[in-house]
Protein backbone atom coordinates (compact mmCIF):
# COMPACT_ATOMS: atom_id res chain seq x y z
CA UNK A 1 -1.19 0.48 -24.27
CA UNK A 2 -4.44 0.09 -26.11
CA UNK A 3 -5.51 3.99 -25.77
CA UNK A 4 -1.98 4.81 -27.05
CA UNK A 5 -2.44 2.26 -30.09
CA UNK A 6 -6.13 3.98 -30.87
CA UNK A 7 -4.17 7.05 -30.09
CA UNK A 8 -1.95 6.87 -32.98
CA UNK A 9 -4.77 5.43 -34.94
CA UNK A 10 -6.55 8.64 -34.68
CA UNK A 11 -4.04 10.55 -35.17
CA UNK A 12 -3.64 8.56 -38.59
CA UNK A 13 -6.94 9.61 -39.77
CA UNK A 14 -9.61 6.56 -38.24
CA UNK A 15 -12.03 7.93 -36.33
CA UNK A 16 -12.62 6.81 -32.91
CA UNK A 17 -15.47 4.25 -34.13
CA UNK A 18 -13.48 2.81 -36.28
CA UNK A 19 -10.63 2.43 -34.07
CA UNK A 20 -12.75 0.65 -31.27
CA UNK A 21 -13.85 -1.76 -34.10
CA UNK A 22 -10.52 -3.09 -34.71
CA UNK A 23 -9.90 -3.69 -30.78
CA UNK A 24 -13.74 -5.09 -30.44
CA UNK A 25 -14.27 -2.35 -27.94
CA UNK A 26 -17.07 0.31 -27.77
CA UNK A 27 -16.41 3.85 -27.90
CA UNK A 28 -17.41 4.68 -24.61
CA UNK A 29 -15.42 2.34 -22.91
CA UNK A 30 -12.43 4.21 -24.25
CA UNK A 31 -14.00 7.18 -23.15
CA UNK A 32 -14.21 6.07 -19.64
CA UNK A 33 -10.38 4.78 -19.53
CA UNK A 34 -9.72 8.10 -20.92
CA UNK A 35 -11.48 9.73 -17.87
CA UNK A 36 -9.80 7.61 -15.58
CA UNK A 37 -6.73 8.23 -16.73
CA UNK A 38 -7.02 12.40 -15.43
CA UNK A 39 -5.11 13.31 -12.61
CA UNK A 40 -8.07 14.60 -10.52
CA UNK A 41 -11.26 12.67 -10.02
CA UNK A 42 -14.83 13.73 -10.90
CA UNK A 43 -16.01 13.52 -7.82
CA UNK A 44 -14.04 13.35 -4.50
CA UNK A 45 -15.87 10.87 -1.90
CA UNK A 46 -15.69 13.23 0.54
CA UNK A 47 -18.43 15.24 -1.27
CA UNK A 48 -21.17 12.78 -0.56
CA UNK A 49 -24.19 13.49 1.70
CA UNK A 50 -24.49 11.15 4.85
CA UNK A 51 -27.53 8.83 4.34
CA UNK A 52 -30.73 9.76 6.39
CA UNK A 53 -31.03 6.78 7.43
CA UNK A 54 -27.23 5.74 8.47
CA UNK A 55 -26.10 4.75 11.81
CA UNK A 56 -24.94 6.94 14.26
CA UNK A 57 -21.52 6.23 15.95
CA UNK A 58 -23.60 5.31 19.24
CA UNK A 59 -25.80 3.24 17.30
CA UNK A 60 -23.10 1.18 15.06
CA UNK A 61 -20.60 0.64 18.53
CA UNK A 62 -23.72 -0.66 20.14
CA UNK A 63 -24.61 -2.97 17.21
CA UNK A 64 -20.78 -4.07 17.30
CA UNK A 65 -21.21 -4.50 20.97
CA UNK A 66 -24.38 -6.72 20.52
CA UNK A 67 -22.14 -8.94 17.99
CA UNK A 68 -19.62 -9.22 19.74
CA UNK A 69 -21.30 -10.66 23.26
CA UNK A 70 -20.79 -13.93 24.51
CA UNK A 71 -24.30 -14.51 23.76
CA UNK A 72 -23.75 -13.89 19.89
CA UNK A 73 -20.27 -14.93 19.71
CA UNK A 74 -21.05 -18.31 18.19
CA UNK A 75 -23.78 -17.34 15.99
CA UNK A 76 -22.99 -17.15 12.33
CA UNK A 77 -23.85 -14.38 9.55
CA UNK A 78 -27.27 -15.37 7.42
């Protein structure tokens, strides 16, 4: 609703500045709802490197293991 109102506000003649003054937002805020607002993201998650440093499968099933033991169950998180 608001980028349609600074929508027709531009389209009226205000620059974008301006526009984002009347609404008390900054520019790049609408900028970013603009971006969001595209069908296809930047960046699909997928993309992402695995950390050097994350867990293996057979290292996070043991750590749930470990958790999950009688001798843990009780135990609370820090």
């Amino acid at each position: 609703m608001i980028l349609d109102l600074i929508a027709d506000a531009q389209a009226g003649g205000l620059t974008l500045e301006r526009a984002c003054k009347v609404f008390a937002l900054a520019p790049r805020t609408v900028q970013r709802w603009r971006m969001s607002r595209s069908s296809a993201p930047a960046r699909a998650v997928d993309a992402r490197p695995r950390p050097y440093n994350a867990l293996t499968l057979s290292e996070a099933s043991a750590v749930v293991a470990l958790i999950r033991s009688p001798q843990h169950a009780d135990a609370s998180c820090p």
